[in-house]
Protein backbone atom coordinates (compact mmCIF):
# COMPACT_ATOMS: atom_id res chain seq x y z
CA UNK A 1 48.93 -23.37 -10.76
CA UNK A 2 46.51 -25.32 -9.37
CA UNK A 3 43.00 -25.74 -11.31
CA UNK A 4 40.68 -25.59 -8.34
CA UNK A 5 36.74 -24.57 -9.22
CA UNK A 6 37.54 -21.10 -8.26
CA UNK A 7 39.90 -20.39 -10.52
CA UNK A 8 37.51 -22.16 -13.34
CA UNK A 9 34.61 -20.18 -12.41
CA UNK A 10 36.63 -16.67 -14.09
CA UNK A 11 35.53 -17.47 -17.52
CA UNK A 12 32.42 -18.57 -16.63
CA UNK A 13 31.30 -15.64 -14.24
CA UNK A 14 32.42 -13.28 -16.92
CA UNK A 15 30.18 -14.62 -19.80
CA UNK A 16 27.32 -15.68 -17.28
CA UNK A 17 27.08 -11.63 -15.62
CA UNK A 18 28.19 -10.15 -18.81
CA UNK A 19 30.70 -8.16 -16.61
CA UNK A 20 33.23 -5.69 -18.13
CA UNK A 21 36.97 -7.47 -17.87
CA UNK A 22 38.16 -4.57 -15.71
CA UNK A 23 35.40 -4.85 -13.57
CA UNK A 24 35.83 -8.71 -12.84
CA UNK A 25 39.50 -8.08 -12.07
CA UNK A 26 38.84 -5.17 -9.92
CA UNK A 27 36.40 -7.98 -7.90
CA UNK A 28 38.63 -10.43 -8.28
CA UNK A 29 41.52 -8.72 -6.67
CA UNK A 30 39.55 -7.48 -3.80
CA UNK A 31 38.11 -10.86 -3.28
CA UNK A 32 41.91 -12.28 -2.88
CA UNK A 33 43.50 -9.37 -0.80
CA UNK A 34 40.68 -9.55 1.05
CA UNK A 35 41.72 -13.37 2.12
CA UNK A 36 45.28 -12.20 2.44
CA UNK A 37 44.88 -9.90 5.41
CA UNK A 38 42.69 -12.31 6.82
CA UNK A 39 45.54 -15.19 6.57
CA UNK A 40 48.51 -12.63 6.79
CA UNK A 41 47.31 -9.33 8.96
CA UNK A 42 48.13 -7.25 5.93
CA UNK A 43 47.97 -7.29 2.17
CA UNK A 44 50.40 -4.03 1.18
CA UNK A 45 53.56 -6.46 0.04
CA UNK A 46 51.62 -8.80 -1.93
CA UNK A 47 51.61 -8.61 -5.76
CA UNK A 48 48.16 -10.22 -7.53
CA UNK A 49 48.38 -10.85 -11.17
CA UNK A 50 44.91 -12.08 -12.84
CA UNK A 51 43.91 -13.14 -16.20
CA UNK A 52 40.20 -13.82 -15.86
CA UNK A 53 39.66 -15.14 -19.69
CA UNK A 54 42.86 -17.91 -19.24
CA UNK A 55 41.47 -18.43 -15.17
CA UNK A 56 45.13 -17.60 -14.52
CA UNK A 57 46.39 -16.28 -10.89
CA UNK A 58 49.63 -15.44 -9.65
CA UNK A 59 49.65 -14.39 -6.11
CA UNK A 60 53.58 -12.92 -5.11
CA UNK A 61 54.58 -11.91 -1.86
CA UNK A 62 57.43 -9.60 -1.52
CA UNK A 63 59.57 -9.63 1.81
CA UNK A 64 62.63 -7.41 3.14
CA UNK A 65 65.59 -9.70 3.71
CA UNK A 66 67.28 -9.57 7.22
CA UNK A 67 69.77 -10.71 9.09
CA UNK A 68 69.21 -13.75 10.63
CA UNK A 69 67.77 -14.21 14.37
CA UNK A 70 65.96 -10.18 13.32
CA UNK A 71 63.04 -11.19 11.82
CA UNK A 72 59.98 -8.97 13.49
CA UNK A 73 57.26 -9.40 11.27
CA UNK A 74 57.12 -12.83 9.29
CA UNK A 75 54.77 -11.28 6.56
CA UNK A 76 57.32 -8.50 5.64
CA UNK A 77 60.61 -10.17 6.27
CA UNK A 78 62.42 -13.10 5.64
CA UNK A 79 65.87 -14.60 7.50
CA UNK A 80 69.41 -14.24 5.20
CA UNK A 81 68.87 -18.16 5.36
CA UNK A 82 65.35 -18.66 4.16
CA UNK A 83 65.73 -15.89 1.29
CA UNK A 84 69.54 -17.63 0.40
CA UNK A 85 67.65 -21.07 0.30
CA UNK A 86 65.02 -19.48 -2.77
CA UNK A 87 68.35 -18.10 -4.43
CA UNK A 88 71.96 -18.62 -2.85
CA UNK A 89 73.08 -14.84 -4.05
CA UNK A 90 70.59 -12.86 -1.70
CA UNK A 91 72.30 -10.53 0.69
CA UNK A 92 70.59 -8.45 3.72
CA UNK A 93 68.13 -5.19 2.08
CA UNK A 94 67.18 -6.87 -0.99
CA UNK A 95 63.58 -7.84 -1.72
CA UNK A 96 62.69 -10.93 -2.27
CA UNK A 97 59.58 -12.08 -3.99
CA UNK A 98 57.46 -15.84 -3.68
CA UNK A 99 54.85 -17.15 -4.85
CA UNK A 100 51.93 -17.66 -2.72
CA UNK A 101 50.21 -21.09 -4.06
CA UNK A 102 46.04 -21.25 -3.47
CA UNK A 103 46.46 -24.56 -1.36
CA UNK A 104 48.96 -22.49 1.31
CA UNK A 105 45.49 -20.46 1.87
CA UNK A 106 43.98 -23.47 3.11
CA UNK A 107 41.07 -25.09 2.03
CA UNK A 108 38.34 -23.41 4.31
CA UNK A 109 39.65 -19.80 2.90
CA UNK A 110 39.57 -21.03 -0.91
CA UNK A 111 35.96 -22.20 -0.36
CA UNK A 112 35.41 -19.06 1.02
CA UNK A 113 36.85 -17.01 -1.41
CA UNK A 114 34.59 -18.75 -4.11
CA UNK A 115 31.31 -17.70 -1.59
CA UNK A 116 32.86 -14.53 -1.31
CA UNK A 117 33.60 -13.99 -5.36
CA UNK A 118 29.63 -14.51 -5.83
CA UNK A 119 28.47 -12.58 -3.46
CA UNK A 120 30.73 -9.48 -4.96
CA UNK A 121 29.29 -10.61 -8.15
CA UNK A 122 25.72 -10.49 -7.40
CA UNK A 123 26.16 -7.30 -5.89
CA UNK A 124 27.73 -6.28 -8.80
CA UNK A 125 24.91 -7.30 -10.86
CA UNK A 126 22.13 -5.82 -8.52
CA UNK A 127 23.74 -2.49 -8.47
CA UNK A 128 23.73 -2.43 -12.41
CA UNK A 129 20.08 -3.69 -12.29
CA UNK A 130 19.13 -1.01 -9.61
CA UNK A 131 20.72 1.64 -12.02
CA UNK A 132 19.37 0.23 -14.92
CA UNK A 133 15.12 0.48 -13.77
CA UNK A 134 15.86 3.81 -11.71
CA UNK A 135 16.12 5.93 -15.04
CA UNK A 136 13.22 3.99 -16.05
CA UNK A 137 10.67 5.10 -13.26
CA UNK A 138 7.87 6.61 -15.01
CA UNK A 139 7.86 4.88 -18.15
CA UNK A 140 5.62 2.10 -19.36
CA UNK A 141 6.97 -1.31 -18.64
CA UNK A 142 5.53 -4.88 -19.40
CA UNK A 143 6.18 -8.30 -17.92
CA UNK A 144 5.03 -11.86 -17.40
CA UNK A 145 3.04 -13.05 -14.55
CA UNK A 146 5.52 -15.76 -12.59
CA UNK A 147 3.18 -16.27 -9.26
CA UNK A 148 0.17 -15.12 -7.89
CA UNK A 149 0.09 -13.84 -4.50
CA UNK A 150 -2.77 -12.99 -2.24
CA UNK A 151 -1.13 -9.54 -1.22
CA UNK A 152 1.48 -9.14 -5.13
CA UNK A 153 1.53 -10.64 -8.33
CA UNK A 154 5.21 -11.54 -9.02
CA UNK A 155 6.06 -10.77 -12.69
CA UNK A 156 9.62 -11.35 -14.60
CA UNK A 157 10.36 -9.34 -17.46
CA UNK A 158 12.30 -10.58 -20.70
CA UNK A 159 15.55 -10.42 -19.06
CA UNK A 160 14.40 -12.53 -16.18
CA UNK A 161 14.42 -9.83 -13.30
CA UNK A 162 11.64 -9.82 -10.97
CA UNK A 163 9.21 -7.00 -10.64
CA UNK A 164 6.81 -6.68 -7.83
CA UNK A 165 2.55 -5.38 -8.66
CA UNK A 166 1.37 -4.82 -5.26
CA UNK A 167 -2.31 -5.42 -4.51
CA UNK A 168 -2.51 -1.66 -3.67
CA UNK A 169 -1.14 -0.84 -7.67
CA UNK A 170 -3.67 -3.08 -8.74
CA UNK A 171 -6.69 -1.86 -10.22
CA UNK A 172 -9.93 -3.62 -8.69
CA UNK A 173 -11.01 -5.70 -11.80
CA UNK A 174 -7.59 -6.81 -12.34
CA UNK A 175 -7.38 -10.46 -12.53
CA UNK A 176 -4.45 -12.11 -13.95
CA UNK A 177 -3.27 -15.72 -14.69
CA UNK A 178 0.41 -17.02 -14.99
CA UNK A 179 1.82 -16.77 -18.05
CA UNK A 180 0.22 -13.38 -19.08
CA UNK A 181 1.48 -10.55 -20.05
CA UNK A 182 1.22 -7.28 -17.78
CA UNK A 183 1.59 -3.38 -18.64
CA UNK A 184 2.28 -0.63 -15.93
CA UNK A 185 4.34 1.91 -15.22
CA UNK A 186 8.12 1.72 -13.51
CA UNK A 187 6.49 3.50 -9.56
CA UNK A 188 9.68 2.68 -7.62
CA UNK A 189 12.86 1.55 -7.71
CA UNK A 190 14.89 1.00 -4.33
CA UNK A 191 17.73 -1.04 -2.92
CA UNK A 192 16.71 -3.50 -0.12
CA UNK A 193 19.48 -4.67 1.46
CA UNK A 194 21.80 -5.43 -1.88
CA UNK A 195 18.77 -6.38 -3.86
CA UNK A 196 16.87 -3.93 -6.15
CA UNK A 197 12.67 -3.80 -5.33
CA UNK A 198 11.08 -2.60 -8.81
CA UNK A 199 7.66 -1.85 -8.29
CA UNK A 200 5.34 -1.57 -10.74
CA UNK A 201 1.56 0.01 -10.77
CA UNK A 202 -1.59 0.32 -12.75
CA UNK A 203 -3.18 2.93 -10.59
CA UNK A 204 -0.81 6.06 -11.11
CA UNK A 205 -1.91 8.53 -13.16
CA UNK A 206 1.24 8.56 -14.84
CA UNK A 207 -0.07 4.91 -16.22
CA UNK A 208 -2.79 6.50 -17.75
CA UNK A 209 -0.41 9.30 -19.55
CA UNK A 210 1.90 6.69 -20.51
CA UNK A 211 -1.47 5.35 -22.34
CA UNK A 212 -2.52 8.03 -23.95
CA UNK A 213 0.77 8.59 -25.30
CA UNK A 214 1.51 4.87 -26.93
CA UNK A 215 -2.05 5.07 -28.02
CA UNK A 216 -2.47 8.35 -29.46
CA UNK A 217 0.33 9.59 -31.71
CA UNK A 218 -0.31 13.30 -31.86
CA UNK A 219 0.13 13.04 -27.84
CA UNK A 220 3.49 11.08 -28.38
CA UNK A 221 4.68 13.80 -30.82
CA UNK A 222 3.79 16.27 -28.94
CA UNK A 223 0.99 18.21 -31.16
CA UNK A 224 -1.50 17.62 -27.93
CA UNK A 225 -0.37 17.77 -24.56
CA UNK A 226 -1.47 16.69 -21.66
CA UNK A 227 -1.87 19.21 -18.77
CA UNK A 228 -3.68 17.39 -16.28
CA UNK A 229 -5.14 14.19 -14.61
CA UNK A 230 -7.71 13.08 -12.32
CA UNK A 231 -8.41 9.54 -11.30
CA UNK A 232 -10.08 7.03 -9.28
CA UNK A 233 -8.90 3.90 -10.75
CA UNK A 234 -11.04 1.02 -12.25
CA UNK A 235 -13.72 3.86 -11.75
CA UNK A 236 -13.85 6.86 -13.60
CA UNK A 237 -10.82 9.39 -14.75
CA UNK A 238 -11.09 13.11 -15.97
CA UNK A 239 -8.14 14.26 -18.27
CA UNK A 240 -7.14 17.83 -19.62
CA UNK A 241 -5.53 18.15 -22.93
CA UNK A 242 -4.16 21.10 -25.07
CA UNK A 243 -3.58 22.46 -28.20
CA UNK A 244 -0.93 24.92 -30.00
CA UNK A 245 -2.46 23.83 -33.22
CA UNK A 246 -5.31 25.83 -33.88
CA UNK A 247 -6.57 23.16 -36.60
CA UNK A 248 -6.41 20.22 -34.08
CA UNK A 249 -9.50 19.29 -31.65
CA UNK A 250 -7.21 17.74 -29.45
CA UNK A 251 -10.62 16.54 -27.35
CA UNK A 252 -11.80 14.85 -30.94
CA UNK A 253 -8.52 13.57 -31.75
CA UNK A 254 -7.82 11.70 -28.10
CA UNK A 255 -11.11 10.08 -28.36
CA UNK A 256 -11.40 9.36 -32.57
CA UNK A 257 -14.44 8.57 -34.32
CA UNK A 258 -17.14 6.52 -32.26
CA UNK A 259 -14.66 6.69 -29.25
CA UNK A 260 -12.17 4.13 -31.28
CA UNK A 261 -9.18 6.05 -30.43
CA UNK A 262 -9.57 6.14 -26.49
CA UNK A 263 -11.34 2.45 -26.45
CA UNK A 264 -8.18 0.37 -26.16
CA UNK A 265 -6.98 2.66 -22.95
CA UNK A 266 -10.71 1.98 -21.77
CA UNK A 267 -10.30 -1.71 -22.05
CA UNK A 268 -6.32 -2.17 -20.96
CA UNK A 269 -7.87 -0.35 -17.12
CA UNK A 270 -10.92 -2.56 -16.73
CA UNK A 271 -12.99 -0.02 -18.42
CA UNK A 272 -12.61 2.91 -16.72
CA UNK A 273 -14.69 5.60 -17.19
CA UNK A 274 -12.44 8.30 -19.04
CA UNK A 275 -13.97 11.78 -19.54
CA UNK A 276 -11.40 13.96 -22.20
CA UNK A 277 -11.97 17.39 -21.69
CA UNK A 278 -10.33 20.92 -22.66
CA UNK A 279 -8.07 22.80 -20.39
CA UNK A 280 -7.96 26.27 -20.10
CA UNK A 281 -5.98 28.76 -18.03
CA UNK A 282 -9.11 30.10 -17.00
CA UNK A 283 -10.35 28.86 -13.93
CA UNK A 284 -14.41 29.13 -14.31
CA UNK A 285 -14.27 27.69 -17.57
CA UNK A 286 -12.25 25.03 -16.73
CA UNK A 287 -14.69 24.14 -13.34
CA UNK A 288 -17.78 23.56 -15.65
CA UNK A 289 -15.59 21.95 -18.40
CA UNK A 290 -14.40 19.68 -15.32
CA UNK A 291 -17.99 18.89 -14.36
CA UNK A 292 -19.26 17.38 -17.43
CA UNK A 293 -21.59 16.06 -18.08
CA UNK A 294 -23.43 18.36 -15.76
CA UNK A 295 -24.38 21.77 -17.07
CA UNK A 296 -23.28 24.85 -14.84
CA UNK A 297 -25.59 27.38 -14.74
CA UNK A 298 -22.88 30.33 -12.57
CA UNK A 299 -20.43 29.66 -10.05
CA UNK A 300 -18.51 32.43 -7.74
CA UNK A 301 -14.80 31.92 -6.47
CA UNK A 302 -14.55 33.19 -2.84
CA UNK A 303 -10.80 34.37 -2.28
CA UNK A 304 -8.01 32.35 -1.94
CA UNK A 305 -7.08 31.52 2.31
CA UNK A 306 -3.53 30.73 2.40
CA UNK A 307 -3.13 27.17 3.72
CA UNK A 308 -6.15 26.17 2.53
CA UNK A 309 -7.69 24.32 -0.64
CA UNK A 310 -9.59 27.44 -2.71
CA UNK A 311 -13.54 27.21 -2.72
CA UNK A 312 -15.80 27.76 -5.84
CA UNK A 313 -19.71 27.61 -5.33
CA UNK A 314 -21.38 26.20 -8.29
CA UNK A 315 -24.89 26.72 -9.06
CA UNK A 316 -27.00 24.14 -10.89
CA UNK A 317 -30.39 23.51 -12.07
CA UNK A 318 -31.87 20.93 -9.68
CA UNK A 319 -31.76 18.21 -12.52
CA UNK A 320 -28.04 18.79 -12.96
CA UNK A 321 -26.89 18.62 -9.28
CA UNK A 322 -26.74 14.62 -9.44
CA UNK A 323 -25.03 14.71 -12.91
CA UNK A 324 -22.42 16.98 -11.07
CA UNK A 325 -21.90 15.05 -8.40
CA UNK A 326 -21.81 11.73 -9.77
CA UNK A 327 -22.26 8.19 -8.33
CA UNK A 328 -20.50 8.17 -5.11
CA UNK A 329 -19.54 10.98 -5.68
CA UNK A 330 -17.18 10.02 -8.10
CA UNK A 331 -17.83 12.89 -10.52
CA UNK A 332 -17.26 15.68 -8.15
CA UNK A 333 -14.24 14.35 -6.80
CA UNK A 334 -12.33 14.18 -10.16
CA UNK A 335 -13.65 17.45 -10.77
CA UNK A 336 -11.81 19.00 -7.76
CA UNK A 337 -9.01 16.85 -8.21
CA UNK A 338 -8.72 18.40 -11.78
CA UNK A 339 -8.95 21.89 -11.11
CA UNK A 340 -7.60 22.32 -7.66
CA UNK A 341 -10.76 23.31 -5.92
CA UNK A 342 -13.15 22.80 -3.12
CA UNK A 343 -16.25 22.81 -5.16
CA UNK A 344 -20.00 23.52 -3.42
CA UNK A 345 -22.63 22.71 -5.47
CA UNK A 346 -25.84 25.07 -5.02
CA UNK A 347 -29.01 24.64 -6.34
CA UNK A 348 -29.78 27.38 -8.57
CA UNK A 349 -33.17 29.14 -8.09
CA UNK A 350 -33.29 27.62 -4.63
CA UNK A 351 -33.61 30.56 -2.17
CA UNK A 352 -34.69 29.00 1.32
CA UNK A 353 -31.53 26.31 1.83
CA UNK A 354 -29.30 25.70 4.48
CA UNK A 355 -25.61 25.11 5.04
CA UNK A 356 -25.60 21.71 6.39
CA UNK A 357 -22.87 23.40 8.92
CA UNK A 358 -25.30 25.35 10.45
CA UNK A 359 -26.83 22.43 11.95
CA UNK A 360 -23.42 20.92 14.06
CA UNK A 361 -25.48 21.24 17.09
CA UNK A 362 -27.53 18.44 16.36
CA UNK A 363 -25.75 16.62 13.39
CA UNK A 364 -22.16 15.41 14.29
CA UNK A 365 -19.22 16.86 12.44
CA UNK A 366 -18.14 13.96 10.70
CA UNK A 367 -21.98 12.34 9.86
CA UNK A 368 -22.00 16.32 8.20
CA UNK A 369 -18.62 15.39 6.66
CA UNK A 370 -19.99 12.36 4.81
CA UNK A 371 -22.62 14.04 3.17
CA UNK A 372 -20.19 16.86 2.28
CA UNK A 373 -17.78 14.15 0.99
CA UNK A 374 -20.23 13.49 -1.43
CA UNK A 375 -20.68 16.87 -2.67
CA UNK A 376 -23.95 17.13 -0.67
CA UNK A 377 -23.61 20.78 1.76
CA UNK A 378 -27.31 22.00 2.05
CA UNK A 379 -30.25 20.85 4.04
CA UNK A 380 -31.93 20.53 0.23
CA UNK A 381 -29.49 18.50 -1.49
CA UNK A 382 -30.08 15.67 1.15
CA UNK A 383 -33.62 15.90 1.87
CA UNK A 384 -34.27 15.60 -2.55
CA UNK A 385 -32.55 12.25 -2.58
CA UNK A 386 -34.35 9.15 -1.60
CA UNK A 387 -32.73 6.96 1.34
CA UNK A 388 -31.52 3.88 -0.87
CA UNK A 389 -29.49 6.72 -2.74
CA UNK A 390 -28.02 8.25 0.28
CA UNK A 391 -27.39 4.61 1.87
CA UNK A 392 -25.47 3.59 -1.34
CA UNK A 393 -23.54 6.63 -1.69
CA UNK A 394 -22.29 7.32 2.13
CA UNK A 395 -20.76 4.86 4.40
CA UNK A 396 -23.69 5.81 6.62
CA UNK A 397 -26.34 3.67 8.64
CA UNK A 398 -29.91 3.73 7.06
CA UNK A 399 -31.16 5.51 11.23
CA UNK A 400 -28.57 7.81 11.06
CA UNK A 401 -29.30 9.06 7.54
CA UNK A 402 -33.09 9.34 8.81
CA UNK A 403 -32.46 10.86 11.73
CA UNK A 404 -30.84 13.70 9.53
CA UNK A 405 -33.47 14.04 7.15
CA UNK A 406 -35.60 14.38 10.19
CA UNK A 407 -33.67 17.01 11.62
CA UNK A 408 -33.79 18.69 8.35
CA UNK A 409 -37.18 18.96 7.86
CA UNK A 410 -38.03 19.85 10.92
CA UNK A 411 -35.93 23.24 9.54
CA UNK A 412 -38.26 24.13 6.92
CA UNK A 413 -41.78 23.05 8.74
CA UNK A 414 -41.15 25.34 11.25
């Protein structure tokens, strides 16, 4: 046989892709019958015999002798002559069987058959990766920054496979060099074409569980759970955690003495406000629990409209309605995140207010929006903040935001 590269390469493929040795003959033999029909029209009489650890081949074709001057089809039989010249005692019906050398393939179809034998490799080898990171989406994964892209840092893990964290995974203070060492969670795993895309992110709020669980161990055994999770990330996150223990604070026990416990998750998401607080199946407990640090002084739950988000007003002391709703907004948004509702906050005591809605004559719906988007939906709650407040919390122009406020007035002077 002759010892051609492709016939060297069995060995080497085998160790180098760690493939199975059924697998690499099952490639193998496709790879050759694959050149056969192409050189012969057909592959069904040929016999392949491979022993990829030895790089031994043995290609047979097997051919119906005939009489001579009846051949049909060269491929599947052979003239009384020809088949008597391979062995004199042949007679008309038997099979005969000959070897098919590499070098009768020509030389264009051997190189081929080498390009061909890597390609069914690789995809070999991206299939297993593919299957190997899908039943790891969700879990906590780390890797090395290999290049630094404006849109994706490229990382490779310890096995060398490359991992993708898109600029939209990233968390906003994230800034990382080559060389170090990233954690996030498995997103996504998809084939593109024959190569597997592994995405990983920072910003899910699965990254955070994943966290809490590595970094607290009576989350990873199970003794607190964790029901639910709010989060804007790089910003501020609101998590609910549970008990069956009676003699566990599972609040105390995720954060630890002095906050030591929760300061390491802090630190790993570019210190990111986290606020730990109790869940509860009840609903109005769990609102005010999920507006800390602002105090609630009553709230009512209008009935549920099928389609739409459920509403809970929530009435405040004055000094608590910007502890409520947070910078931005931030804390009010987590808050209905958390629970599931549209919250309104009210100003307790507060008797002459007005709906901000009330006023979509003058006010366009999606100025009103802004305002609401920041949990601000009375003619009070934006007239008692300053204008550098309302500039640095909305998205809106300092003339519009005046222009409201002197719409607004206007209400109550008359």
């Amino acid at each position: 046989m002759e010892n051609i590269a492709l016939i060297e390469s069995f060995s080497e493929f085998k160790d180098e892709k760690s493939i199975d040795r059924v697998t690499l003959m099952a490639i193998l033999e496709e790879v050759f019958r694959s050149a056969l029909k192409r050189k012969f029209g057909s592959d069904e009489n040929f016999d392949i015999i491979i022993n990829p650890d030895k790089g031994d081949l043995e290609i047979w074709r097997n051919r119906i002798v005939v009489e001579n001057g009846e051949v049909e089809d060269d491929n599947e039989e052979i003239s009384l002559d020809e088949a008597q010249k391979i062995e004199p005692d042949f007679e008309v019906g038997e099979e005969v069987s000959e070897e098919v050398k590499l070098i009768d393939l020509g030389r264009r179809s051997i190189l081929a058959l080498r390009q061909n034998l890597i390609s069914k490799i690789h995809e070999h080898d991206n299939t297993n990766i593919f299957k190997h990171y899908k039943e790891l989406e969700g879990e906590l994964y780390s890797a090395e920054v290999h290049h630094v892209r404006h849109n994706a840092i490229i990382l490779l893990d310890d096995n060398g496979n490359e991992l993708v964290l898109p600029k939209s995974e990233q968390i906003r203070s994230d800034f990382f060099r080559k060389g170090e060492s990233v954690r996030g969670i498995i997103k996504n795993v998809e084939l593109r074409g024959n190569k597997p895309s592994i995405i990983l992110s920072r910003t899910a709020p699965e990254f955070l569980v994943k966290l809490f669980e590595q970094e607290i161990p009576e989350v990873f055994d199970g003794l607190i759970t964790i029901e639910r999770v709010a989060r804007i990330p790089g910003e501020k996150a609101k998590i609910a955690v549970d008990s069956y223990d009676d003699r566990i604070d599972p609040v105390g026990a995720c954060v630890g003495m002095k906050g030591s416990r929760i300061h390491g998750i802090v630190r790993e998401l570019g210190n990111e406000n986290i606020d730990v607080v109790n869940f509860t199946k009840i609903d109005e407990q769990f609102i005010k629990r999920a507006l800390s640090p602002a105090k609630v002084v009553s709230l009512k739950i209008h009935e549920a409209v099928e389609g739409e988000k459920p509403r809970v007003d929530v009435f405040l002391k004055p000094e608590e309605v910007s502890k409520a709703i947070g910078k931005g907004g931030v804390n009010i948004r987590l808050a209905s995140q958390l629970t599931g509702y549209e919250i309104d906050v009210q100003r307790e005591g507060v008797e002459d207010d007005v709906e901000l809605t009330e006023f979509s004559d003058e006010i366009e719906a999606w100025v009103i929006n802004e305002f609401k988007n920041i949990g601000l939906d009375t003619a009070r709650s934006v007239l008692d903040l300053d204008l550098s407040e309302l500039v640095k919390r909305t998205d809106l122009e300092e003339e519009t935001i005046l222009e409201v406020q002197r719409i607004l007035k206007e209400e109550f002077e008359s």
